[in-house]
C-alpha atoms as a PDB file:
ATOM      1  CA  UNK A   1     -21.048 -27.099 -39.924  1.00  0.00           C
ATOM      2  CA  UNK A   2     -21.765 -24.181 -38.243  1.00  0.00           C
ATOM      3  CA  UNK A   3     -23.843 -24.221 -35.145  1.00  0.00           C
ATOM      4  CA  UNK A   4     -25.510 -20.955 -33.622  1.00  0.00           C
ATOM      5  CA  UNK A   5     -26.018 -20.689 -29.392  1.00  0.00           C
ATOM      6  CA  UNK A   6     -28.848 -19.176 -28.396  1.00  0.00           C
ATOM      7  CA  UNK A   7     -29.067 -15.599 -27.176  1.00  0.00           C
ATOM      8  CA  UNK A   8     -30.134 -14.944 -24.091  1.00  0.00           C
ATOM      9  CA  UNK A   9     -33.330 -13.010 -23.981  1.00  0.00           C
ATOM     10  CA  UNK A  10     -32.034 -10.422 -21.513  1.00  0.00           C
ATOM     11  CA  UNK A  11     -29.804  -9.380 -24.393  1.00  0.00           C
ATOM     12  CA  UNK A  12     -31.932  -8.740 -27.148  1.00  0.00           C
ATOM     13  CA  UNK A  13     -34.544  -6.233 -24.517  1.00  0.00           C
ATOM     14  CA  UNK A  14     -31.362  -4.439 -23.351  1.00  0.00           C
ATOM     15  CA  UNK A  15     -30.603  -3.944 -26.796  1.00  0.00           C
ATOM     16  CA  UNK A  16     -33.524  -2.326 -27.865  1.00  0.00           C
ATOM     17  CA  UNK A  17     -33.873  -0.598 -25.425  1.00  0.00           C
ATOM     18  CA  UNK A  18     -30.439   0.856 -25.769  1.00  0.00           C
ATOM     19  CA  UNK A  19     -30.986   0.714 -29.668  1.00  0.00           C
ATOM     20  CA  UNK A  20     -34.308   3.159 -29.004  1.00  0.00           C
ATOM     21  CA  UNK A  21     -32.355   5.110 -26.543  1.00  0.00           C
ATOM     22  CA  UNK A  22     -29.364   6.070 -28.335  1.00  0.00           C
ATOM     23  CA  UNK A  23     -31.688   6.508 -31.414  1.00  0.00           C
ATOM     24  CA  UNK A  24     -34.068   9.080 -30.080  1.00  0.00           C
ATOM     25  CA  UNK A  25     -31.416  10.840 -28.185  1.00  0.00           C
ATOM     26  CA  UNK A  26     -29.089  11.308 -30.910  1.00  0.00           C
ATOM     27  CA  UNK A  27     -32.024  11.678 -34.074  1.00  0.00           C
ATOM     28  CA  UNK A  28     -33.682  13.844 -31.408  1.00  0.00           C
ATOM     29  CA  UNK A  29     -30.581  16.142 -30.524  1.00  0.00           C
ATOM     30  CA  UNK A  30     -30.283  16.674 -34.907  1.00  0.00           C
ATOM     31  CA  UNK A  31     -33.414  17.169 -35.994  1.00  0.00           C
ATOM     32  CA  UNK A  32     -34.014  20.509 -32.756  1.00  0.00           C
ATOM     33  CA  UNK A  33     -30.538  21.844 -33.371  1.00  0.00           C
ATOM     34  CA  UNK A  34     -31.747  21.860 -37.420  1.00  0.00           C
ATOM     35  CA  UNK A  35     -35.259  22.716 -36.334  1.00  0.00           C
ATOM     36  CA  UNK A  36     -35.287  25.283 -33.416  1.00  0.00           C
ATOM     37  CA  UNK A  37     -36.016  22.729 -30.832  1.00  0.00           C
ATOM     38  CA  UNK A  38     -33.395  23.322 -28.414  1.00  0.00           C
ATOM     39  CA  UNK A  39     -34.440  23.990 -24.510  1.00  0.00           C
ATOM     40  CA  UNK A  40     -31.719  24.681 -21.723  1.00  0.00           C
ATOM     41  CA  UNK A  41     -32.524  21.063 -20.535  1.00  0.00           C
ATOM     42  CA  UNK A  42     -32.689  19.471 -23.713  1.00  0.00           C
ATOM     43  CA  UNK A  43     -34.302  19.480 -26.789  1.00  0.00           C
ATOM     44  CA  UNK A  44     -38.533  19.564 -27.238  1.00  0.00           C
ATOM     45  CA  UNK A  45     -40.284  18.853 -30.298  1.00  0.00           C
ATOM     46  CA  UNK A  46     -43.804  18.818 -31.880  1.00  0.00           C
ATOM     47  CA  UNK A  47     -45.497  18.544 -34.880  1.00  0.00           C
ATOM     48  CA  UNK A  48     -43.208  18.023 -38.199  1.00  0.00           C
ATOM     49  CA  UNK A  49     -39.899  17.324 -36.078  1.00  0.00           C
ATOM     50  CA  UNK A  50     -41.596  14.985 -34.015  1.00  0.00           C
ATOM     51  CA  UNK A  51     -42.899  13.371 -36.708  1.00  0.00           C
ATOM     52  CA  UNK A  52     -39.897  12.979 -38.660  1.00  0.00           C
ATOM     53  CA  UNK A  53     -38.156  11.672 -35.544  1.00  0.00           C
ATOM     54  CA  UNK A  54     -40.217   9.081 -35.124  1.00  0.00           C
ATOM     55  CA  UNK A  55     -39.742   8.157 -38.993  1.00  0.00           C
ATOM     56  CA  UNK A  56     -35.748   8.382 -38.603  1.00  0.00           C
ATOM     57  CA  UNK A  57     -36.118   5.925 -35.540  1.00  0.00           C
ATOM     58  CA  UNK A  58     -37.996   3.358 -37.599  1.00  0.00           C
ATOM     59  CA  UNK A  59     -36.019   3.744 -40.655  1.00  0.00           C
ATOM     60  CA  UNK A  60     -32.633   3.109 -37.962  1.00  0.00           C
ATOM     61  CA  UNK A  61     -33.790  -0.201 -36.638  1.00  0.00           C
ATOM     62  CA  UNK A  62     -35.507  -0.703 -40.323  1.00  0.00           C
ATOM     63  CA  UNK A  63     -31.451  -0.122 -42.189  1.00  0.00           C
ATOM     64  CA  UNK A  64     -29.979  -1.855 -38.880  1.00  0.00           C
ATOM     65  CA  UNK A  65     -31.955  -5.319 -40.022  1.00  0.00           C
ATOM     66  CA  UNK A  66     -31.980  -4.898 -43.579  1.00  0.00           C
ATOM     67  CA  UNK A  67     -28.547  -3.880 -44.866  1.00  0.00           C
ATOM     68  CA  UNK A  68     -26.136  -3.602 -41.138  1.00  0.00           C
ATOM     69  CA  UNK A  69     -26.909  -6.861 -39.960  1.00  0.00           C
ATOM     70  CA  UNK A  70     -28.252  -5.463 -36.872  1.00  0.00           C
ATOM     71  CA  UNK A  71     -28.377  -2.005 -35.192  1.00  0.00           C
ATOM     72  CA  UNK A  72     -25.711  -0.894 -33.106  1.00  0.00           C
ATOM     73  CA  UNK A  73     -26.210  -2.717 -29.828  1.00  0.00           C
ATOM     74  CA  UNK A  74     -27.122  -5.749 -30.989  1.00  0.00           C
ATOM     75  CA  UNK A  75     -23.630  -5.624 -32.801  1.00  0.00           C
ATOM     76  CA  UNK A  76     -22.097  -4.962 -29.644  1.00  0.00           C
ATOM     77  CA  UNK A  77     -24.355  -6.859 -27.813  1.00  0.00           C
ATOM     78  CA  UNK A  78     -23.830  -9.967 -30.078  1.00  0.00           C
ATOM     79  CA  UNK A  79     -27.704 -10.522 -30.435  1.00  0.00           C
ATOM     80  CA  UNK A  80     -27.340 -11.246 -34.324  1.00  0.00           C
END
């Protein structure tokens, strides 16, 4: 028998924010290199792109829960 310890609830915030971070940094840095978004200090997008970044982001921590077992910090963050 198998008992689970409790995670600590500064864990599960710091990983999503780290999940939404690294999400909208890397989707975001994709989609304006495919889209024309690029800026010297970054990336900007509006309209369509934006859109579909937002999508991507929900559809990451959507796949992460569903079929991963968890997005990628709270694998490393051992929140499962």
């Amino acid at each position: 028998m198998t008992t689970e310890q409790p995670v600590a609830h500064w864990r599960i915030i710091l990983a999503a924010i780290l999940d939404f971070l690294t999400a909208f940094f890397v989707l975001g840095f994709v989609i304006a290199s495919l889209f024309g978004g690029m800026t010297e200090s970054g990336f900007q997008l509006s309209g369509l792109p934006a859109l579909l970044l937002f999508g991507l982001i929900f559809a990451y921590f959507w796949a992460g829960k569903r079929y991963f077992g968890g997005t990628l910090w709270k694998r490393i963050l051992k929140v499962r």
